[in-house]
C-alpha atoms as a PDB file:
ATOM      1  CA  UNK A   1      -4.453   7.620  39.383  1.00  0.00           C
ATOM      2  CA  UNK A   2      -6.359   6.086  36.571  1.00  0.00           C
ATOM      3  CA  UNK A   3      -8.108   7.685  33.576  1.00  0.00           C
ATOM      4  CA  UNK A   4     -11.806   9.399  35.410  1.00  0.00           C
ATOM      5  CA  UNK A   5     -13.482   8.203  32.273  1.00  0.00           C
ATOM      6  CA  UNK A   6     -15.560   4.965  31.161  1.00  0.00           C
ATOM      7  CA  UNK A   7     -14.152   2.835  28.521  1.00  0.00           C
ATOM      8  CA  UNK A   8     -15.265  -0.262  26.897  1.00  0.00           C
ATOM      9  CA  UNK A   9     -14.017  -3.896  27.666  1.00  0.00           C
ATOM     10  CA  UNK A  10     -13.387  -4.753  24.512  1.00  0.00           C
ATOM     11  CA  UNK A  11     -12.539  -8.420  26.141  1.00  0.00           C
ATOM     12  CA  UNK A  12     -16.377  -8.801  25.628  1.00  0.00           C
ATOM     13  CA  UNK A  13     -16.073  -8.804  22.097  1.00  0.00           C
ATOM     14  CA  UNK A  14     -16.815 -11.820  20.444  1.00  0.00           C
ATOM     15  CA  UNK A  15     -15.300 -12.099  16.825  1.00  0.00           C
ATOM     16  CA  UNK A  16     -17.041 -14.313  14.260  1.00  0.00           C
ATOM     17  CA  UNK A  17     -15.324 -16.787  11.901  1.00  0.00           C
ATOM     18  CA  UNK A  18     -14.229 -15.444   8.425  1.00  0.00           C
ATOM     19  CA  UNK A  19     -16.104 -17.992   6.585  1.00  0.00           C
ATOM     20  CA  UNK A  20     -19.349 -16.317   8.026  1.00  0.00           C
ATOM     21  CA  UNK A  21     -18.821 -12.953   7.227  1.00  0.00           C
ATOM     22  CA  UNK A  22     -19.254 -13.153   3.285  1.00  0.00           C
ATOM     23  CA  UNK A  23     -16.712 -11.294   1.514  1.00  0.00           C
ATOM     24  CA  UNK A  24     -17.505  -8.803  -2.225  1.00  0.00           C
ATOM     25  CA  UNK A  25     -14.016  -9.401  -3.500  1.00  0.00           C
ATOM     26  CA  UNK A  26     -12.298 -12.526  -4.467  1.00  0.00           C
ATOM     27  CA  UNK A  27      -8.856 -13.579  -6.022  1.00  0.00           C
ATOM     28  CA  UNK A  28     -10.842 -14.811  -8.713  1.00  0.00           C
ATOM     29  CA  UNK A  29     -11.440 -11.870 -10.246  1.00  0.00           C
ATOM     30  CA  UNK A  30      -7.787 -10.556 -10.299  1.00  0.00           C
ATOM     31  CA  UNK A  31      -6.598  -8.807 -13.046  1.00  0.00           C
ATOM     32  CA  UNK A  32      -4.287 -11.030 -15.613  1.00  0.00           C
ATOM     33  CA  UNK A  33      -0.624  -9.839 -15.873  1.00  0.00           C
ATOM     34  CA  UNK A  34       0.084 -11.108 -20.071  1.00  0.00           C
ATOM     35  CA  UNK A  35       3.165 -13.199 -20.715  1.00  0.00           C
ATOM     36  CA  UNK A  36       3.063 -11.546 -24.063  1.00  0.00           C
ATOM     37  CA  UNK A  37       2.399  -7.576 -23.124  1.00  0.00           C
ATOM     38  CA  UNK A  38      -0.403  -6.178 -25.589  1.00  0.00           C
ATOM     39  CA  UNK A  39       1.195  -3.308 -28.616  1.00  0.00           C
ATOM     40  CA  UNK A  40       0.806  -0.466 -25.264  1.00  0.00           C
ATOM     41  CA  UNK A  41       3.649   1.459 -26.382  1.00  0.00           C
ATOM     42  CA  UNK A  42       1.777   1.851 -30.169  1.00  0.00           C
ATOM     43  CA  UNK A  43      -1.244   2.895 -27.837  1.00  0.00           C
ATOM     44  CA  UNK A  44       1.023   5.587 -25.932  1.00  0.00           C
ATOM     45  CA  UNK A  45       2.484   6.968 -28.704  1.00  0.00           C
ATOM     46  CA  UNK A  46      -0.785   7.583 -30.279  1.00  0.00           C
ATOM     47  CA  UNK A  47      -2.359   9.611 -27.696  1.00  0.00           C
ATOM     48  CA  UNK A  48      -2.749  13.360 -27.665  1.00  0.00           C
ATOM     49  CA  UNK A  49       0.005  15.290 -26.367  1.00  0.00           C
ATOM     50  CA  UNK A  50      -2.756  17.303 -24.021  1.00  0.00           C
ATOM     51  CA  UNK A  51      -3.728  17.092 -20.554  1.00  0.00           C
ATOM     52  CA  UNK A  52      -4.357  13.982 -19.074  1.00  0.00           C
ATOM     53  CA  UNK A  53      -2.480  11.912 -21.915  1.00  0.00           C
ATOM     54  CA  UNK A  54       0.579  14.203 -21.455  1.00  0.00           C
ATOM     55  CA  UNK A  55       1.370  13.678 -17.960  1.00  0.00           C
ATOM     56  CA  UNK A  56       0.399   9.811 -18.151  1.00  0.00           C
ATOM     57  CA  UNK A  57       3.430  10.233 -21.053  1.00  0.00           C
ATOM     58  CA  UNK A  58       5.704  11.533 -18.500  1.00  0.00           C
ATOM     59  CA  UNK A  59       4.315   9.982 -15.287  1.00  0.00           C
ATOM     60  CA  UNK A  60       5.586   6.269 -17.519  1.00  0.00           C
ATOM     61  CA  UNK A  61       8.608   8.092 -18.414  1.00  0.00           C
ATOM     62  CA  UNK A  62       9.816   9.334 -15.073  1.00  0.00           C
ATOM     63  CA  UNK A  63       8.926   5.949 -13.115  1.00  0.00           C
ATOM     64  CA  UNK A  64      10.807   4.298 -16.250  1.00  0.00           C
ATOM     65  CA  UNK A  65      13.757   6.416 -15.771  1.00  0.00           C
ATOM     66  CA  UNK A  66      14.101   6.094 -12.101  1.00  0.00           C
ATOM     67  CA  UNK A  67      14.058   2.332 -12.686  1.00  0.00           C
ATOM     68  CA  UNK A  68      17.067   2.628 -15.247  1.00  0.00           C
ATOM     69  CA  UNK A  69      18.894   5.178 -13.010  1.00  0.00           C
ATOM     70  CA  UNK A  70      18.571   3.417  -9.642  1.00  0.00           C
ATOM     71  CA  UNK A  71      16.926   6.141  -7.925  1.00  0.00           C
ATOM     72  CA  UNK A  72      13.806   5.078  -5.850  1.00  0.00           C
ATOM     73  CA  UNK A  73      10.358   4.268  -6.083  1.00  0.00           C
ATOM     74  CA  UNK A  74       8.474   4.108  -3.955  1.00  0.00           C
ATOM     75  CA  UNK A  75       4.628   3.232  -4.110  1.00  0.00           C
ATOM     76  CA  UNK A  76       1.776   4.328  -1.108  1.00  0.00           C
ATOM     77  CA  UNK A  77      -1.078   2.536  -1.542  1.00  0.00           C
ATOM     78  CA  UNK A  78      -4.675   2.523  -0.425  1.00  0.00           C
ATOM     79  CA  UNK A  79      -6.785  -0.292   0.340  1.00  0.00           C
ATOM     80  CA  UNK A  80      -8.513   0.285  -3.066  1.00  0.00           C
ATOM     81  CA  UNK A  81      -5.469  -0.700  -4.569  1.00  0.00           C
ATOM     82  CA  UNK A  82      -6.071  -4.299  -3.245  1.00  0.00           C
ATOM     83  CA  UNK A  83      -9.982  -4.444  -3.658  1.00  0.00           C
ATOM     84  CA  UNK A  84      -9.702  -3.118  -7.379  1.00  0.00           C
ATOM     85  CA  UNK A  85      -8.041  -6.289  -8.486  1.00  0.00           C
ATOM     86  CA  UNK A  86      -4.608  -4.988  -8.825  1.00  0.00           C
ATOM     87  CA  UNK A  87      -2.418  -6.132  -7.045  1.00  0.00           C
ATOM     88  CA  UNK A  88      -0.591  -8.522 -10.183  1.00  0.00           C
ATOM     89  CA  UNK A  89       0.451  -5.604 -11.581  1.00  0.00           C
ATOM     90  CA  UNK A  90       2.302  -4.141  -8.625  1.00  0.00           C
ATOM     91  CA  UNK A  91       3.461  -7.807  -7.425  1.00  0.00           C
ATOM     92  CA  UNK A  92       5.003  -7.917 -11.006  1.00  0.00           C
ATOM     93  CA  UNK A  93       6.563  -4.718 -10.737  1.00  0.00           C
ATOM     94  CA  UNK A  94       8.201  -5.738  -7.848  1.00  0.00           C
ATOM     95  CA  UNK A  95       9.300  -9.353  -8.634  1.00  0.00           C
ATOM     96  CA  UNK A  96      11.187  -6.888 -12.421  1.00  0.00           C
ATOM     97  CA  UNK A  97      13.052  -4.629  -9.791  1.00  0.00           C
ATOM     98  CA  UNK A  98      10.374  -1.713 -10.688  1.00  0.00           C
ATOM     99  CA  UNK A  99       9.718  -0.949  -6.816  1.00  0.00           C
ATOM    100  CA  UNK A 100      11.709  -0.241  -4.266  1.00  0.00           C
ATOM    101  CA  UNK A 101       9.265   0.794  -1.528  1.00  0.00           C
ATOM    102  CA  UNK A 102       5.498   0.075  -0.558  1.00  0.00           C
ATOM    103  CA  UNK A 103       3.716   1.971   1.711  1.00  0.00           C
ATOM    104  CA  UNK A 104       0.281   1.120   3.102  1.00  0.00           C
ATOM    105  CA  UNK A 105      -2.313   2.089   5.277  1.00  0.00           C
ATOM    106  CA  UNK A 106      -3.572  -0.155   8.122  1.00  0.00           C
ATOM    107  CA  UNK A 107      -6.688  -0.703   5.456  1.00  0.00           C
ATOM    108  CA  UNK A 108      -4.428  -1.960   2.896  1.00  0.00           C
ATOM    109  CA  UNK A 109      -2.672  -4.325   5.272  1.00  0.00           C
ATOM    110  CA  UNK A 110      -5.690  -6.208   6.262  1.00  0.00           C
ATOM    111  CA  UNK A 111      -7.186  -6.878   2.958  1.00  0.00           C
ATOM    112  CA  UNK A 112      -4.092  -8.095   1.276  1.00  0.00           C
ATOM    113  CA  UNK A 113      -3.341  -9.744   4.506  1.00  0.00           C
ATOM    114  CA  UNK A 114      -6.869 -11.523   3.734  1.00  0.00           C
ATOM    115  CA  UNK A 115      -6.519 -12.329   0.528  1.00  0.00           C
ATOM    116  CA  UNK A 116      -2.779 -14.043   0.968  1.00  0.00           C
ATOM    117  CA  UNK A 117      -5.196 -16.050   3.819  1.00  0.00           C
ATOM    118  CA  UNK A 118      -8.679 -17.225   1.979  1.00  0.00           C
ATOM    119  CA  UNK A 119      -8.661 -15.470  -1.466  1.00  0.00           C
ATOM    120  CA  UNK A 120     -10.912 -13.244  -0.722  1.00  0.00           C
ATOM    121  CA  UNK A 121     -11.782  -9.613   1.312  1.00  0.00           C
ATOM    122  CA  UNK A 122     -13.985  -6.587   1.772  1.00  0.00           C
ATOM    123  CA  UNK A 123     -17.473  -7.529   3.545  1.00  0.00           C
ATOM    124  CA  UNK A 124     -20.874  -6.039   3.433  1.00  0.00           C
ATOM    125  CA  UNK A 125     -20.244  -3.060   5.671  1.00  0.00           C
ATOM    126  CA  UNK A 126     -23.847  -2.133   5.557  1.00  0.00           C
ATOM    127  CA  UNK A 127     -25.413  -5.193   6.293  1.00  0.00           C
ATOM    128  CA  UNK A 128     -22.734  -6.532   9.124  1.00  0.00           C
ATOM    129  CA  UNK A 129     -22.625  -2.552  11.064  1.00  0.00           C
ATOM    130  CA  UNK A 130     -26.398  -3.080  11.405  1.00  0.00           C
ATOM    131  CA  UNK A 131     -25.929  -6.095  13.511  1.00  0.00           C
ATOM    132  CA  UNK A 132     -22.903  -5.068  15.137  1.00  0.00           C
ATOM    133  CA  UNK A 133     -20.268  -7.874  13.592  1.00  0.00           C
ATOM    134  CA  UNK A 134     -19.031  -4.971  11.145  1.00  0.00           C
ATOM    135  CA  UNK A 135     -14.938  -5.848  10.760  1.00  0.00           C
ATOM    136  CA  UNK A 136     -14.961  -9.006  13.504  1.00  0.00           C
ATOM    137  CA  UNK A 137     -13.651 -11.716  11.428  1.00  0.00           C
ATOM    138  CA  UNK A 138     -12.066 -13.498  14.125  1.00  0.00           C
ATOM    139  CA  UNK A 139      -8.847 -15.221  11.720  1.00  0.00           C
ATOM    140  CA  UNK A 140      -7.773 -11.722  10.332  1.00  0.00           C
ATOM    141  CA  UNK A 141      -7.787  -9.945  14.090  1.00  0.00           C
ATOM    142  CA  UNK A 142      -6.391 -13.066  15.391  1.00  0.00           C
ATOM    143  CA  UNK A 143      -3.359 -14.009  13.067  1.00  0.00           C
ATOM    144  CA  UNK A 144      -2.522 -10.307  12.459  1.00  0.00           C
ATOM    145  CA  UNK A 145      -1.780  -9.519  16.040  1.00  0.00           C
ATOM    146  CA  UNK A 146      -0.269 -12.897  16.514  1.00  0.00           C
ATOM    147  CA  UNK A 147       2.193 -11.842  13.243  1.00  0.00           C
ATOM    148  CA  UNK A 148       2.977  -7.579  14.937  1.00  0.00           C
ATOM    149  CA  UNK A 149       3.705  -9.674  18.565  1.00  0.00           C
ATOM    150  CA  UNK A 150       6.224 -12.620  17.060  1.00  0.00           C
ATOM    151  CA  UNK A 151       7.846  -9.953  15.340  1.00  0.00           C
ATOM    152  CA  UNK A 152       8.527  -7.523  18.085  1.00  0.00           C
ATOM    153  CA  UNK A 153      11.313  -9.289  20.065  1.00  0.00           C
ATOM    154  CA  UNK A 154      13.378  -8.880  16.863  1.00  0.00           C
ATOM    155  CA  UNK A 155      12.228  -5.140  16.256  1.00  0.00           C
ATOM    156  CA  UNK A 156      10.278  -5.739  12.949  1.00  0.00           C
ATOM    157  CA  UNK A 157       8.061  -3.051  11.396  1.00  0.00           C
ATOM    158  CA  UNK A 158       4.654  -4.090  11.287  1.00  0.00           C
ATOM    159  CA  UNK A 159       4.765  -4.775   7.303  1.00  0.00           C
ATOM    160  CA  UNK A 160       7.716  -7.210   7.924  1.00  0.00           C
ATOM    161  CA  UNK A 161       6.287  -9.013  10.448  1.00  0.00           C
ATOM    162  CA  UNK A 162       3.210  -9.771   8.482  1.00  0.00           C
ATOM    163  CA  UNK A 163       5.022 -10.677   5.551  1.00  0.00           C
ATOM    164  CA  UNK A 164       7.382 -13.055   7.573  1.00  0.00           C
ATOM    165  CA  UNK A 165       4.279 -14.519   8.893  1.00  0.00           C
ATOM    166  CA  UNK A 166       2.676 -15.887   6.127  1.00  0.00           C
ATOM    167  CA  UNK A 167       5.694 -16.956   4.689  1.00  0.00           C
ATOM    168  CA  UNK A 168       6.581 -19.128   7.485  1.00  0.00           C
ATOM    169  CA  UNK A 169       2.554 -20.396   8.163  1.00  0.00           C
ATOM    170  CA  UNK A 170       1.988 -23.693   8.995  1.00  0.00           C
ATOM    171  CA  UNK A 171      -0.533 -24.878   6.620  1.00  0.00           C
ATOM    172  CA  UNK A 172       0.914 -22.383   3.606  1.00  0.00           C
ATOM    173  CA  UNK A 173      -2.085 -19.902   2.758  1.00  0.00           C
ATOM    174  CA  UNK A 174      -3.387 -20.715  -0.037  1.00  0.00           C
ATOM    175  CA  UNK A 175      -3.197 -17.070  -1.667  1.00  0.00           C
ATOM    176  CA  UNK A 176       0.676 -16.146  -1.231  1.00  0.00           C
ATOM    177  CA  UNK A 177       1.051 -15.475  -5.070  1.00  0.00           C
ATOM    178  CA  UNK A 178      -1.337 -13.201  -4.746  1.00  0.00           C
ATOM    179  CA  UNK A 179      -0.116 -10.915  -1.658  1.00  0.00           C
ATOM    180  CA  UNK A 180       2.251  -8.292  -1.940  1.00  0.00           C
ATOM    181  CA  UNK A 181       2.882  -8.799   2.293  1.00  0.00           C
ATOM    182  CA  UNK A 182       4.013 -12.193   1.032  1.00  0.00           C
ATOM    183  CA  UNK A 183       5.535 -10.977  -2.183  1.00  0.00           C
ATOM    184  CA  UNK A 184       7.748  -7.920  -1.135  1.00  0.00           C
ATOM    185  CA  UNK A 185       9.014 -10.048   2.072  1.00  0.00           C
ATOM    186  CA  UNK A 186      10.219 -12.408  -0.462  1.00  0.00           C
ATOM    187  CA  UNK A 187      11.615 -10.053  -2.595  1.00  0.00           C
ATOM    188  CA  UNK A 188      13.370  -8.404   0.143  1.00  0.00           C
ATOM    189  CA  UNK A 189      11.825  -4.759  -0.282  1.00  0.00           C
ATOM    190  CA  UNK A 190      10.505  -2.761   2.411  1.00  0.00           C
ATOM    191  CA  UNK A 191       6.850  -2.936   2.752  1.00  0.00           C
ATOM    192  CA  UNK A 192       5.694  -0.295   5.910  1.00  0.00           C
ATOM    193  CA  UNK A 193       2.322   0.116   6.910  1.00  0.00           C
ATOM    194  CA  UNK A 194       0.935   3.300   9.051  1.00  0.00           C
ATOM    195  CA  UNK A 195      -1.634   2.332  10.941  1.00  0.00           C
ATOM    196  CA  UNK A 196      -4.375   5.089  12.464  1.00  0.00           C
ATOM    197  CA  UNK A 197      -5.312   3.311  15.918  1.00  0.00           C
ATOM    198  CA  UNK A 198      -9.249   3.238  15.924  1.00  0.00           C
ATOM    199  CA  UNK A 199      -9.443   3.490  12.259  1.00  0.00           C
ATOM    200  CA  UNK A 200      -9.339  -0.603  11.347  1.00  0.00           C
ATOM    201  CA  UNK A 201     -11.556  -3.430  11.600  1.00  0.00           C
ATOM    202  CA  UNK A 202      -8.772  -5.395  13.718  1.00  0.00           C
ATOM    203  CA  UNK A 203      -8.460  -2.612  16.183  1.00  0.00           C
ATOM    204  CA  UNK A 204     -11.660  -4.284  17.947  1.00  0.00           C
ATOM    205  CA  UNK A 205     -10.615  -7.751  18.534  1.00  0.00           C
ATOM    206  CA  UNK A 206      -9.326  -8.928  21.818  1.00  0.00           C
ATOM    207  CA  UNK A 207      -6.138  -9.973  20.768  1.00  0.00           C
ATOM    208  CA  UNK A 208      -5.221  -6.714  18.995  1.00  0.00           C
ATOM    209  CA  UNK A 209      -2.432  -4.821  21.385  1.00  0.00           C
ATOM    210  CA  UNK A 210      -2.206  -1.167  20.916  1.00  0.00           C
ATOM    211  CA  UNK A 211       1.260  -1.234  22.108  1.00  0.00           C
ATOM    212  CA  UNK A 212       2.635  -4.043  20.207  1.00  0.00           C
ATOM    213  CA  UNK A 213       1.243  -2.493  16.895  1.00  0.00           C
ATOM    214  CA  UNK A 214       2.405   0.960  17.626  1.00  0.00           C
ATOM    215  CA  UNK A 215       5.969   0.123  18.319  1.00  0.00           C
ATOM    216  CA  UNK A 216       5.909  -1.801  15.114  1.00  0.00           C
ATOM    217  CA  UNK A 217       4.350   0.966  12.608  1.00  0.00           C
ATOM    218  CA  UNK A 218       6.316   3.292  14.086  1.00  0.00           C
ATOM    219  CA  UNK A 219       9.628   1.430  13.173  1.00  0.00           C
ATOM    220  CA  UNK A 220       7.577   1.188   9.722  1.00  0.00           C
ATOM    221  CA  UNK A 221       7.792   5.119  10.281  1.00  0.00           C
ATOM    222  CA  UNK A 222      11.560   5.157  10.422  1.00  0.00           C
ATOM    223  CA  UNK A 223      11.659   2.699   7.688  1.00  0.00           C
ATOM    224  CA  UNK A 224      10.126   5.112   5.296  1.00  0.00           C
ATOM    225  CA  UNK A 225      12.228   7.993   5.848  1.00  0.00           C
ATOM    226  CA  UNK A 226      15.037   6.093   5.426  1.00  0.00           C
ATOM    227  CA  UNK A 227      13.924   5.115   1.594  1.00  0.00           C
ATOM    228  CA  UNK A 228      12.966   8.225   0.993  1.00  0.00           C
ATOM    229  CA  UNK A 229      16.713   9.620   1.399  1.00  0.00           C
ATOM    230  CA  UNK A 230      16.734   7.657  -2.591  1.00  0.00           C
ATOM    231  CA  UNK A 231      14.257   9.839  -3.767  1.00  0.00           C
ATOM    232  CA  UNK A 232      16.461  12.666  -4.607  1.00  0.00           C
ATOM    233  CA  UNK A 233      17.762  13.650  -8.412  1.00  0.00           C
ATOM    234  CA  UNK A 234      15.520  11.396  -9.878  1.00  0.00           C
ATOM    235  CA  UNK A 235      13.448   9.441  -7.704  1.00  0.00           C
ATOM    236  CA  UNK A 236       9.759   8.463  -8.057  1.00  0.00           C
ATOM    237  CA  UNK A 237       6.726   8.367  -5.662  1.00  0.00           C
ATOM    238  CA  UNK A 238       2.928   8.025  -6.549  1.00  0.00           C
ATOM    239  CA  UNK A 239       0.291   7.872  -4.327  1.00  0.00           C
ATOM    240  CA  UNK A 240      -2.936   5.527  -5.019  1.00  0.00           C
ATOM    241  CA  UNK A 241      -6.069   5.481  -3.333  1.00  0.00           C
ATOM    242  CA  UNK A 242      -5.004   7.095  -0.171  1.00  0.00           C
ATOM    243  CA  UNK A 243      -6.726  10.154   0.883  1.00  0.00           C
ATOM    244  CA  UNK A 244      -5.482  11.283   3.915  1.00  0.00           C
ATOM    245  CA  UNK A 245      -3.309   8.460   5.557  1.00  0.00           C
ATOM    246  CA  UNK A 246      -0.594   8.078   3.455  1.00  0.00           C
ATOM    247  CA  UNK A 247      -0.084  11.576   2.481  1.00  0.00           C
ATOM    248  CA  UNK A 248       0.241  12.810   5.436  1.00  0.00           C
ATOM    249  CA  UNK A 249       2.857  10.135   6.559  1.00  0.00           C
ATOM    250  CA  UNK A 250       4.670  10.839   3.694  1.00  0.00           C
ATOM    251  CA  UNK A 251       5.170  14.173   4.432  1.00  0.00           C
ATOM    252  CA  UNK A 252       6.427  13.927   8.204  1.00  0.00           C
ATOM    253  CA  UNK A 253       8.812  11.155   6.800  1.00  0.00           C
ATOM    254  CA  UNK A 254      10.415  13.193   3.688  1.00  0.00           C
ATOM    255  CA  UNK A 255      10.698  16.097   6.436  1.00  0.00           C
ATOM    256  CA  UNK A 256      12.389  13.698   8.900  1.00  0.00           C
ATOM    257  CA  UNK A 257      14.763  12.705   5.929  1.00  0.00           C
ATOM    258  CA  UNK A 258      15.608  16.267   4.954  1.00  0.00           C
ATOM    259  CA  UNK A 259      16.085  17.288   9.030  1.00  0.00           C
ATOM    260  CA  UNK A 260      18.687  14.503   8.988  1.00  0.00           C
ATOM    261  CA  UNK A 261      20.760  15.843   6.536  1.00  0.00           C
ATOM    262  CA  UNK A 262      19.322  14.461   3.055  1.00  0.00           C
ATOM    263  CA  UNK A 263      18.470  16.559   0.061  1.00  0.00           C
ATOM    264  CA  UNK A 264      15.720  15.147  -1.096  1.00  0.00           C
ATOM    265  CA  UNK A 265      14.284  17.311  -4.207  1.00  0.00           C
ATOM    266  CA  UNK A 266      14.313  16.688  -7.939  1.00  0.00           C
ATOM    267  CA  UNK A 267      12.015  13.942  -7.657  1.00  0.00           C
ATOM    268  CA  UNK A 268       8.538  12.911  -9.537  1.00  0.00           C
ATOM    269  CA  UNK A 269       5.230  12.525  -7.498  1.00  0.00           C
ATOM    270  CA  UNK A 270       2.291  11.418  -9.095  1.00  0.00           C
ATOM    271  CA  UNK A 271      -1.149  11.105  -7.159  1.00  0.00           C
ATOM    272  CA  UNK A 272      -3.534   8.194  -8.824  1.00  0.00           C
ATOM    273  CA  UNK A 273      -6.792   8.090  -7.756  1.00  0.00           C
ATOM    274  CA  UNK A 274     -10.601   8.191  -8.886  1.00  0.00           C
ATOM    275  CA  UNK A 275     -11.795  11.869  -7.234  1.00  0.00           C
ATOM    276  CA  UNK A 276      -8.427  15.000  -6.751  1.00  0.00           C
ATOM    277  CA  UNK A 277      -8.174  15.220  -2.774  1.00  0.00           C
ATOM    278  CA  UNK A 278      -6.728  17.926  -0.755  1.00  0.00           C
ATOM    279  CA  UNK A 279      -4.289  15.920   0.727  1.00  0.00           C
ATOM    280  CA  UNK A 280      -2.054  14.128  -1.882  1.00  0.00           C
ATOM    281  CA  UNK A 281      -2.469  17.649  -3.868  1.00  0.00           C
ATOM    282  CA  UNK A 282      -1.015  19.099  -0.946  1.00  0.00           C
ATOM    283  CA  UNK A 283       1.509  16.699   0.380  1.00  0.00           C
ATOM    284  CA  UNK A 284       2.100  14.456  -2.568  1.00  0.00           C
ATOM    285  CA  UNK A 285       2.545  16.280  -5.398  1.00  0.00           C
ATOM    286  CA  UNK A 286       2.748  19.924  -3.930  1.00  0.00           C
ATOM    287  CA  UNK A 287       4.985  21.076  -1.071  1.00  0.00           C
ATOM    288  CA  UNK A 288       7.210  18.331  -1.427  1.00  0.00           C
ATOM    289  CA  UNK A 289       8.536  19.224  -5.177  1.00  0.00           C
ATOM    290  CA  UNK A 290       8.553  22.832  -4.860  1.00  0.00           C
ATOM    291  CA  UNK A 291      11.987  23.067  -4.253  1.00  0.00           C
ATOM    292  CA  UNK A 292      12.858  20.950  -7.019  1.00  0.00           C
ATOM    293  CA  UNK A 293      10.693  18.445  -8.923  1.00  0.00           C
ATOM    294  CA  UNK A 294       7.364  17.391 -10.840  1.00  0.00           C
ATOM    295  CA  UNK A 295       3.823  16.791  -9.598  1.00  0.00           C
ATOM    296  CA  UNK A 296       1.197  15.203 -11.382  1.00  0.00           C
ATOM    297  CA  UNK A 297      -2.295  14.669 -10.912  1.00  0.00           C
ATOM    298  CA  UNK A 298      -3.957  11.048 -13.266  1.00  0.00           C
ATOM    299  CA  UNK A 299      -7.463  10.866 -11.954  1.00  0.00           C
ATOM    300  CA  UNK A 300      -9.397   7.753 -13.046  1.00  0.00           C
ATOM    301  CA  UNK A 301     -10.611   4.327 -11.633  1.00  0.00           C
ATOM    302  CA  UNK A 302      -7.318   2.337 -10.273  1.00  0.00           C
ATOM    303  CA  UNK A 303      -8.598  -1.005 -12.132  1.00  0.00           C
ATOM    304  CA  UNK A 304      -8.016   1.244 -15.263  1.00  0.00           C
ATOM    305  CA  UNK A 305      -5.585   3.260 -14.485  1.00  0.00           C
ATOM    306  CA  UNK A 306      -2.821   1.162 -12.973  1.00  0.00           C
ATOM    307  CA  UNK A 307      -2.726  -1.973 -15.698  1.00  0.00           C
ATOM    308  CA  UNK A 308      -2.576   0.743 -18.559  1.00  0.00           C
ATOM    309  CA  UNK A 309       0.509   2.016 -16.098  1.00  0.00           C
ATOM    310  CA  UNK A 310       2.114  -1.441 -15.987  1.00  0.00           C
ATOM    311  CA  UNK A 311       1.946  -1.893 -19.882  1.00  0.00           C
ATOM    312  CA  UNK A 312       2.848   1.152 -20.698  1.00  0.00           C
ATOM    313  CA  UNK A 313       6.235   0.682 -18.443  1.00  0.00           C
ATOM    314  CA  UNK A 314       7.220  -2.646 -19.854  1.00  0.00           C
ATOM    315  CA  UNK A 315       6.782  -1.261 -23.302  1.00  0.00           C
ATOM    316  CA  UNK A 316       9.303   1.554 -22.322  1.00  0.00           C
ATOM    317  CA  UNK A 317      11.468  -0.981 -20.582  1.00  0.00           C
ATOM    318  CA  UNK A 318      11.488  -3.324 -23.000  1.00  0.00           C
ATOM    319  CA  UNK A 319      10.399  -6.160 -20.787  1.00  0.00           C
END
């Protein structure tokens, strides 16, 4: 007996070329990672030891310290990370050993997955919802589903598969410098992404198989709990720019890696992001460290926040 409600053929659906679509963000506009880091550290030092300034002291200190211990870090990231021009940074970061783990939302995946692609992402949702092509670039729906199905006969997690896909594209993308997909697949770090069925642009296209990308974020699932087991006596997480997504997934996976026997506590969570949400209060930098551990809150613009971040590390790492 089959479902006794309507639902839309979504084989109707007729995605429109990328090139079409118009795009607010390019690669172009990237922040710059310096050869020669500017005199951060004097900067640092300098600030009050108050507030905001004090826990960016120790938020720099604990990821720095995790980094020279070997404990983990792990990074869950928003799609703002991507459309705020950061990405450098954190593709530095990785390429020094600073990250051990990224996390992103289905969001995230798409417009870095874009950007490795045509150097640029993040349309006009305004003007393309009012003429119902809102999120149908055909390429991005297309190639994304065709990266989650190559990779499932060799169990993959979604982030993997997309990573392995533009490596091994047939004309190169233009853009792979600038992805971290590309970038942590190289580097051979885990890169999971979470996806909320219904809540991306790609979910619409034809090609896009529930079932195929389920399987796959769900290993990303597993994948996540099983980095999160390095968290403990010492470890570092922050959450940027993810509201509700990531924080909750982070939660059910730390659980799932305490239920199987790991003690993860005495770790540092830090929540970046431009407004304080419920969520990553809650889940982030909360629950999670009450039975041992540090939570801190550094509210501000990512495009600010993070390259002061990445400045401020290699001054304390001496890199």
């Amino acid at each position: 007996m089959g479902s006794r409600y309507d639902a839309a053929d979504f084989s109707d659906v007729r995605p429109v070329p990328f090139a079409s679509r118009g795009s607010k963000v390019s690669v172009t506009r990237f922040g710059e990672v310096l050869e020669s880091p500017p005199a951060v550290e004097r900067l640092v030092a300098t600030l009050p030891d108050l507030l905001a300034a004090a826990d960016f002291r120790a938020i720099v200190d604990a990821w720095a310290t995790a980094v020279r211990r070997g404990r983990a870090v792990v990074l869950l990231c928003g799609g703002h990370v991507v459309k705020t021009g950061v990405s450098p940074y954190l593709i530095d970061a990785v390429h020094r050993g600073w990250i051990d783990h990224l996390a992103f939302s289905g969001a995230t995946a798409i417009h870095d997955f874009e950007i490795a692609c045509f150097g640029e992402t993040s349309e006009d949702v305004t003007e393309n919802l009012a003429h119902g092509t809102f999120g149908l670039a055909d390429e991005t729906g297309r190639w994304m589903a065709e990266a989650a199905i190559a990779g499932l006969d060799e169990d993959l997690g979604l982030g993997e598969a997309l990573g392995r896909w533009l490596l091994q594209r047939e004309p190169e993308p233009p853009h792979l410098e600038q992805s971290l997909l590309a970038q942590a697949y190289r580097r051979e770090i885990p890169l999971t992404v979470h996806v909320t069925i219904g809540a991306d642009v790609v979910h619409q296209h034809p090609a896009f198989d529930p079932a195929v990308t389920g399987t796959a974020s769900h290993r990303d699932f597993r994948i996540l709990a099983a980095s999160l087991r390095g968290l403990a006596d010492g470890g570092f997480v922050a959450n940027v720019g993810s509201a509700v997504v990531l924080p909750e997934v982070f939660v059910k996976a730390l659980n799932v890696a305490r239920h199987l026997g790991s003690p993860v506590k005495e770790f540092t969570a830090a929540d970046f992001d431009v407004l304080r949400h419920y969520r990553p209060t809650v889940n982030v930098i909360g629950r999670p460290v009450l039975e041992g551990g540090r939570g801190f809150h550094l509210t501000g613009h990512h495009e600010l926040t993070v390259p002061l971040l990445y400045y401020a590390l290699r001054a304390l790492l001496g890199e």
